[in-house]
N, C-alpha and C. Protein backbone atom coordinates (compact mmCIF):
# COMPACT_ATOMS: atom_id res chain seq x y z
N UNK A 1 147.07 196.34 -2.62
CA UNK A 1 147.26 194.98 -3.05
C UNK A 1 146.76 194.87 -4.49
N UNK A 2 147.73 194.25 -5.06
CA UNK A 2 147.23 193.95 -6.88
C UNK A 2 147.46 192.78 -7.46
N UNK A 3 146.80 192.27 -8.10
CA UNK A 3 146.82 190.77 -8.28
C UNK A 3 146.89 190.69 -9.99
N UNK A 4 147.60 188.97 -9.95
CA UNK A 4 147.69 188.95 -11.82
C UNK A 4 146.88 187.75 -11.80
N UNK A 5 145.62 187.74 -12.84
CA UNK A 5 145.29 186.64 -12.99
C UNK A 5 145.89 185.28 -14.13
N UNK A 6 145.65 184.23 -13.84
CA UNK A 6 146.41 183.38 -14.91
C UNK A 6 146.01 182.85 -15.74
N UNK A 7 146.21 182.47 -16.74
CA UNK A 7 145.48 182.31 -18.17
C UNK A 7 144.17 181.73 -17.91
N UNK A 8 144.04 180.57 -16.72
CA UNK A 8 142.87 179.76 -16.74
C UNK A 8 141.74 180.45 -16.00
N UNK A 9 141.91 181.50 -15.61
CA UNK A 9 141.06 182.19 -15.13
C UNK A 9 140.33 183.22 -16.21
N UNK A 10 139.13 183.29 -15.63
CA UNK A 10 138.21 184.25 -16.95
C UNK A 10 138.70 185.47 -16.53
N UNK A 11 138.61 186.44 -17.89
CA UNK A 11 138.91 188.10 -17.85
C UNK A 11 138.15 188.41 -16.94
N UNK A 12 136.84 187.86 -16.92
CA UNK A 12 135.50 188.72 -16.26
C UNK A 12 136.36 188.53 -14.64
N UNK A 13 136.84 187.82 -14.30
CA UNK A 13 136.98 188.28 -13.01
C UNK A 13 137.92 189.25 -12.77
N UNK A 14 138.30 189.56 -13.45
CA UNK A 14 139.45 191.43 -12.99
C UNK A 14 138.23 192.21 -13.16
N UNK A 15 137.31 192.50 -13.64
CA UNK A 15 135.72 193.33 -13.10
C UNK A 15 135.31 192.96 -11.92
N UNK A 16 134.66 191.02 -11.67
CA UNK A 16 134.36 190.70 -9.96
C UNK A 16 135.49 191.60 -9.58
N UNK A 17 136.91 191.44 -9.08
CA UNK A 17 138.12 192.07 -8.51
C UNK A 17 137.96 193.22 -8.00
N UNK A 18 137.79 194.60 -9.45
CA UNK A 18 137.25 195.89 -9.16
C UNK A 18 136.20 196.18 -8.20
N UNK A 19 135.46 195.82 -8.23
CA UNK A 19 134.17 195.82 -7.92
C UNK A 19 134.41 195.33 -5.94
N UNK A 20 135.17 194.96 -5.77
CA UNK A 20 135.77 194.46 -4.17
C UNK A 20 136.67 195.25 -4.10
N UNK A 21 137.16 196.11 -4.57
CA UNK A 21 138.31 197.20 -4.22
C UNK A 21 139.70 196.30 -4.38
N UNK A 22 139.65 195.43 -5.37
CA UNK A 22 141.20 194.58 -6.01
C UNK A 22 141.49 194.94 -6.95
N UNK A 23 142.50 195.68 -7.09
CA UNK A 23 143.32 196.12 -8.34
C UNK A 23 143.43 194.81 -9.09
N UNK A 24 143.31 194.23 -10.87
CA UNK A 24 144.02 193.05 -10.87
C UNK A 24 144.11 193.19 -12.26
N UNK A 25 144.92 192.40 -13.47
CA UNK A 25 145.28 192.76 -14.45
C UNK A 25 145.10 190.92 -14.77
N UNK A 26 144.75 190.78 -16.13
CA UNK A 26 145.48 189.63 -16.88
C UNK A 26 146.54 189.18 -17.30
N UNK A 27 146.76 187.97 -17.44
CA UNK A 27 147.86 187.52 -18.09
C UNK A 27 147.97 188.06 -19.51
N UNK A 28 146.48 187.95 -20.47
CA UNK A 28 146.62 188.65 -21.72
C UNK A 28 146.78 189.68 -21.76
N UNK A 29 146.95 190.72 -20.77
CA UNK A 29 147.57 191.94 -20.99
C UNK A 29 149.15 191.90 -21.41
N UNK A 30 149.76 190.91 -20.96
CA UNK A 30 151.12 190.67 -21.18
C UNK A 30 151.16 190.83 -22.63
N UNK A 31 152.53 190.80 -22.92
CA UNK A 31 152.79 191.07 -24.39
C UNK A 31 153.05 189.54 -24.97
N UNK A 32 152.97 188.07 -24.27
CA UNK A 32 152.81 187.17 -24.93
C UNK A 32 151.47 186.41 -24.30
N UNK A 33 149.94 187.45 -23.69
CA UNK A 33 149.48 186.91 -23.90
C UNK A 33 149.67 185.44 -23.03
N UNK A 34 148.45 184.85 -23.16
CA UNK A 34 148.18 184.07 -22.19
C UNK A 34 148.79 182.51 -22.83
N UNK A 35 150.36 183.16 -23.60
CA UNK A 35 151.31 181.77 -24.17
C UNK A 35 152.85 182.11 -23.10
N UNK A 36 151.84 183.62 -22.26
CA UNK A 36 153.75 183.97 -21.54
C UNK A 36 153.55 182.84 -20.48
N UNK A 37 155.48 182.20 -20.27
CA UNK A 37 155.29 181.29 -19.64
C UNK A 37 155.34 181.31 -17.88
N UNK A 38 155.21 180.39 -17.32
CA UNK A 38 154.92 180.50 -16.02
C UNK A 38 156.22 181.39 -14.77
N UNK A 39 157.09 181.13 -15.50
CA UNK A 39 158.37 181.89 -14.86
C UNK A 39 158.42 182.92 -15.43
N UNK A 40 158.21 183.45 -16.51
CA UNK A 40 158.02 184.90 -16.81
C UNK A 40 156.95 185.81 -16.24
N UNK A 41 155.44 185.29 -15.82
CA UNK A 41 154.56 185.71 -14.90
C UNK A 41 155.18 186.14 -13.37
N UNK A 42 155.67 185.27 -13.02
CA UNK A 42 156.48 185.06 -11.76
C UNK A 42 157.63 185.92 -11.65
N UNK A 43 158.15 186.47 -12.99
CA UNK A 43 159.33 187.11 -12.54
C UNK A 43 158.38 188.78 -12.55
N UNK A 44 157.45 188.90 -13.66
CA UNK A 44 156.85 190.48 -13.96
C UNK A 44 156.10 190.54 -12.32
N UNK A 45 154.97 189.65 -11.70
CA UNK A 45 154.49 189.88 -10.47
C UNK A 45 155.64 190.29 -9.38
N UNK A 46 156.62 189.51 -9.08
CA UNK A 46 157.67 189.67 -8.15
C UNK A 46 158.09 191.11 -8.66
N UNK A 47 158.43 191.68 -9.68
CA UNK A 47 158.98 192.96 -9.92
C UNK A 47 157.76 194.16 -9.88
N UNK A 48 156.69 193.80 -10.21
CA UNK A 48 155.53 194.66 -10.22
C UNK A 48 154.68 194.81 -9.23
N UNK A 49 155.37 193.72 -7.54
CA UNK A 49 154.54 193.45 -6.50
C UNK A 49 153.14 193.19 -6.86
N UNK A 50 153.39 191.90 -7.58
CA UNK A 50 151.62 191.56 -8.18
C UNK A 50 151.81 190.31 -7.09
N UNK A 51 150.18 189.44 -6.85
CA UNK A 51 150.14 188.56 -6.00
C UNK A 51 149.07 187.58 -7.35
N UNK A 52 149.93 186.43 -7.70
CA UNK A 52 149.50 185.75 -8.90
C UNK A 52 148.66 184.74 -8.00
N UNK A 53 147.60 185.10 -9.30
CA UNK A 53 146.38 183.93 -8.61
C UNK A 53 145.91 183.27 -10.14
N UNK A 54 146.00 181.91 -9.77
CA UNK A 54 145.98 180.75 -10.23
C UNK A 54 144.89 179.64 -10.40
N UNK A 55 145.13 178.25 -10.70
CA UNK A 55 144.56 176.94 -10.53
C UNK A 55 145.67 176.02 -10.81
N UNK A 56 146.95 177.07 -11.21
CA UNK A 56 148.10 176.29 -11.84
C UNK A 56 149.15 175.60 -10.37
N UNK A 57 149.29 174.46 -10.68
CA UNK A 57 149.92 173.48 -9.32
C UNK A 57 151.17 173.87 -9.69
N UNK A 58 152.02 174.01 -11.00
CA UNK A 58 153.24 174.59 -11.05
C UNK A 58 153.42 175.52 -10.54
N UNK A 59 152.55 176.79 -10.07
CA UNK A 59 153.26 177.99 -9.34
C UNK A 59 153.24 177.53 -7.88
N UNK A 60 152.32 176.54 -7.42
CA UNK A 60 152.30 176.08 -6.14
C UNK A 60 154.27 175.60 -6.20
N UNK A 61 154.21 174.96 -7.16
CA UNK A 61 155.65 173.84 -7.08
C UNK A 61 157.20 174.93 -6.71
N UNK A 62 156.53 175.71 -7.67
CA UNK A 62 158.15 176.89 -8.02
C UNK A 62 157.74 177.39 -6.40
N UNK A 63 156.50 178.38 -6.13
CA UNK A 63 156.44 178.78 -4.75
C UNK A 63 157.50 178.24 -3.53
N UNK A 64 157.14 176.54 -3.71
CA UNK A 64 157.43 176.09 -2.35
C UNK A 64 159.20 175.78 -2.32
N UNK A 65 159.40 175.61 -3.87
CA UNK A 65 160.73 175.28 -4.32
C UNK A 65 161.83 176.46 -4.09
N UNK A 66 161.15 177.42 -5.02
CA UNK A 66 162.08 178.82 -5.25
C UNK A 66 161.71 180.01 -4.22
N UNK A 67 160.71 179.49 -4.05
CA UNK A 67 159.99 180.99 -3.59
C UNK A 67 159.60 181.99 -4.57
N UNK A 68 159.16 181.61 -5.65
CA UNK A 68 158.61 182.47 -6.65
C UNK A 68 157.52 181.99 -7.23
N UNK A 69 156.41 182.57 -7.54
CA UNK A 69 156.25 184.14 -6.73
C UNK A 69 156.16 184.28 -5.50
N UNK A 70 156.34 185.51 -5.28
CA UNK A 70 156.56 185.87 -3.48
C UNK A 70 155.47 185.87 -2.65
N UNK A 71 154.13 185.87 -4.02
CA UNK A 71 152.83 185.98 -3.50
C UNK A 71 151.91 184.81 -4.23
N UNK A 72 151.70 184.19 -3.45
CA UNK A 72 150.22 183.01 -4.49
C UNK A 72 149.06 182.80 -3.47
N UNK A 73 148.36 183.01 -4.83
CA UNK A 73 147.00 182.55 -4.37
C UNK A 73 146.15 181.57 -4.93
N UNK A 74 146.76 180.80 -4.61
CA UNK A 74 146.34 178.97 -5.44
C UNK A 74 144.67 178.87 -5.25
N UNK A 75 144.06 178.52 -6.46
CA UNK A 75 142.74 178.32 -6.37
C UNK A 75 142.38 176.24 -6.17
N UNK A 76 142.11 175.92 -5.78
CA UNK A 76 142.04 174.68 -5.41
C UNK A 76 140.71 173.90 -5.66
N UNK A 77 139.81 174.39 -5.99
CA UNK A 77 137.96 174.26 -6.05
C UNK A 77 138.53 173.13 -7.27
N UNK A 78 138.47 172.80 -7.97
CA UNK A 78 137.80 171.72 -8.84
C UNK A 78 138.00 173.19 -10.20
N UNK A 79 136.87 172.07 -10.88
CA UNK A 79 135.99 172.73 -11.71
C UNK A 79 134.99 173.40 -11.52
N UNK A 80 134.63 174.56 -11.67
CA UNK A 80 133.70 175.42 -11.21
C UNK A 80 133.27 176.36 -12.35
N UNK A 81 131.93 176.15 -12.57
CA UNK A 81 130.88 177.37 -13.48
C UNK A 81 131.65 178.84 -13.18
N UNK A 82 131.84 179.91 -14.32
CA UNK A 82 132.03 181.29 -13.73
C UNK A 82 131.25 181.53 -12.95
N UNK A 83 130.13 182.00 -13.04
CA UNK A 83 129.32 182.10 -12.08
C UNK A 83 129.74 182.15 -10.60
N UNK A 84 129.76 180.56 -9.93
CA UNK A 84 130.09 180.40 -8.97
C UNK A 84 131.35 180.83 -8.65
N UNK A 85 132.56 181.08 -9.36
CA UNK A 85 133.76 181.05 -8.71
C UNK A 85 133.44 182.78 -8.35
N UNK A 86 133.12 183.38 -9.07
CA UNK A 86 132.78 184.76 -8.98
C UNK A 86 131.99 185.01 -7.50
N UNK A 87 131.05 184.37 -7.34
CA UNK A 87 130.47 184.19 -6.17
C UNK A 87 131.51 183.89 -5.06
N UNK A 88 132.14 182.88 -5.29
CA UNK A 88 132.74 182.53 -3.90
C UNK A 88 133.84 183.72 -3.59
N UNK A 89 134.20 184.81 -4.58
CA UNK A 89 134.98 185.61 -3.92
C UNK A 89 134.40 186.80 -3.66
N UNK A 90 133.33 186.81 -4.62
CA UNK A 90 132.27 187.65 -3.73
C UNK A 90 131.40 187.91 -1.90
N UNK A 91 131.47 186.10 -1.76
CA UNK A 91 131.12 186.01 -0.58
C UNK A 91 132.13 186.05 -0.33
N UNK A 92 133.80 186.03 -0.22
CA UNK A 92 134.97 186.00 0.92
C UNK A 92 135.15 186.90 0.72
N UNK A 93 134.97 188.29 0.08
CA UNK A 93 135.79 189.23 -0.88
C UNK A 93 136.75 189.99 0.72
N UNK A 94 136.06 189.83 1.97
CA UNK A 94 137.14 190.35 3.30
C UNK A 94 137.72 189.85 3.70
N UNK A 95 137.53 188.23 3.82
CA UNK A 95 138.01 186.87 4.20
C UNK A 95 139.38 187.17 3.35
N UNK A 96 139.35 187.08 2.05
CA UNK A 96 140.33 186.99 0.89
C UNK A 96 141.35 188.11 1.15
N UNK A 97 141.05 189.38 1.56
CA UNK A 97 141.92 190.20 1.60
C UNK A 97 142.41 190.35 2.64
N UNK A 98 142.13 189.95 3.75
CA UNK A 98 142.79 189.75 4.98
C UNK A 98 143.89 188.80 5.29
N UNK A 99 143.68 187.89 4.17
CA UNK A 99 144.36 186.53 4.35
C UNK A 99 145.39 187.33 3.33
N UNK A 100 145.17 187.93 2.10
CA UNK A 100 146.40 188.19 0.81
C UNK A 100 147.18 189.25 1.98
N UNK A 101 146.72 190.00 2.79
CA UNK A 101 147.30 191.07 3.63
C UNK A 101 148.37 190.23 4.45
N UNK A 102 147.87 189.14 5.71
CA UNK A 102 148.70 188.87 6.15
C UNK A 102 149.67 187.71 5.48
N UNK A 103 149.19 186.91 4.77
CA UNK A 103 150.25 185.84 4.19
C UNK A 103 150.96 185.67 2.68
N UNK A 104 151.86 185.18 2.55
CA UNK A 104 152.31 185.03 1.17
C UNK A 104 151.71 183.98 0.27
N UNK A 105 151.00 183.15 1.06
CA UNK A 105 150.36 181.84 0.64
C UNK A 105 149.18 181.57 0.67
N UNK A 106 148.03 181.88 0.00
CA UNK A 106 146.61 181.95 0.54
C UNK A 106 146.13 180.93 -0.72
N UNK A 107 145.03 179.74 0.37
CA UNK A 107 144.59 179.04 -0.77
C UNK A 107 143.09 178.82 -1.00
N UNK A 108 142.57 179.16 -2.14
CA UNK A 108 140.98 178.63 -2.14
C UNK A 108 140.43 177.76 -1.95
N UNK A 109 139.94 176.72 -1.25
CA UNK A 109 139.31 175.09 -1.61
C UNK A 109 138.32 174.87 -1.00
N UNK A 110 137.65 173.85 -1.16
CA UNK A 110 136.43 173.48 -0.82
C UNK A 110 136.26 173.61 -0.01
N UNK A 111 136.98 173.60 1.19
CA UNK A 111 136.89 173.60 2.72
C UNK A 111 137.26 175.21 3.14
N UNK A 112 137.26 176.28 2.28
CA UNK A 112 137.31 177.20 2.29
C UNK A 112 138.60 178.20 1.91
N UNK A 113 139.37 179.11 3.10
CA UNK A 113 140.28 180.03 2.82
C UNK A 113 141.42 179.33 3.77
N UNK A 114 142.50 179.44 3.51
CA UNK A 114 143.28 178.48 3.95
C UNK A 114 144.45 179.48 3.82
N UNK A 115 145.18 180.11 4.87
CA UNK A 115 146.41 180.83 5.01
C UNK A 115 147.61 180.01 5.29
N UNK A 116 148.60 179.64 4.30
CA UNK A 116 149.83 179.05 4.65
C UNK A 116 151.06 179.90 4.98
N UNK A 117 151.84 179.40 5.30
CA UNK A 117 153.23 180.18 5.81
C UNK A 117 154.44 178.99 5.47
């Protein structure tokens, strides 16, 4: 399993990622950088079997619309310190991969890990 993170997410978490046995890459790795737009993410993950993880409600929208990407992992928390967000996937880091394993739709939120279909 390999994941793309999205612009609003910090670099530092593709290290948290490693560090849990998650392959995961940035958006600024892209060649436009964290200005490539949201359907171009969506088309490189779908071709690169990446599972795009977010805070962005537009990939929720295209998801439920298009079905693209084939994989999301909508972050839902608010606003949150690095720190903590790092933490909270630290504490789910089995929770999280069990859920990216069985579903196409996995969501973060306050009320916890949330598997959609």
């Amino acid at each position: 399993m390999r994941l793309i993170l999205d612009a609003q997410l910090p670099v530092k978490l593709c290290e948290i990622l490693k560090q849990l046995g998650l392959e995961s890459i940035h958006v600024d790795k892209l060649p436009k950088g964290d200005e490539t737009p949201d359907m171009e993410i969506s088309k490189f993950a779908d071709f690169e079997d990446l599972i795009v993880v977010t805070k962005d409600v537009d990939f929720y929208h295209s998801y439920m619309a298009l079905g693209r990407p084939k994989k999301l992992f909508l972050i839902t928390t608010g606003n949150l310190k690095n720190r903590q967000l790092f933490d909270l996937f630290r504490n789910n880091a089995l929770i999280i991969k069990n859920a990216l394993n069985k579903s196409s739709f996995v969501e973060l939120s306050n009320e916890g890990i949330i598997e959609h279909e």
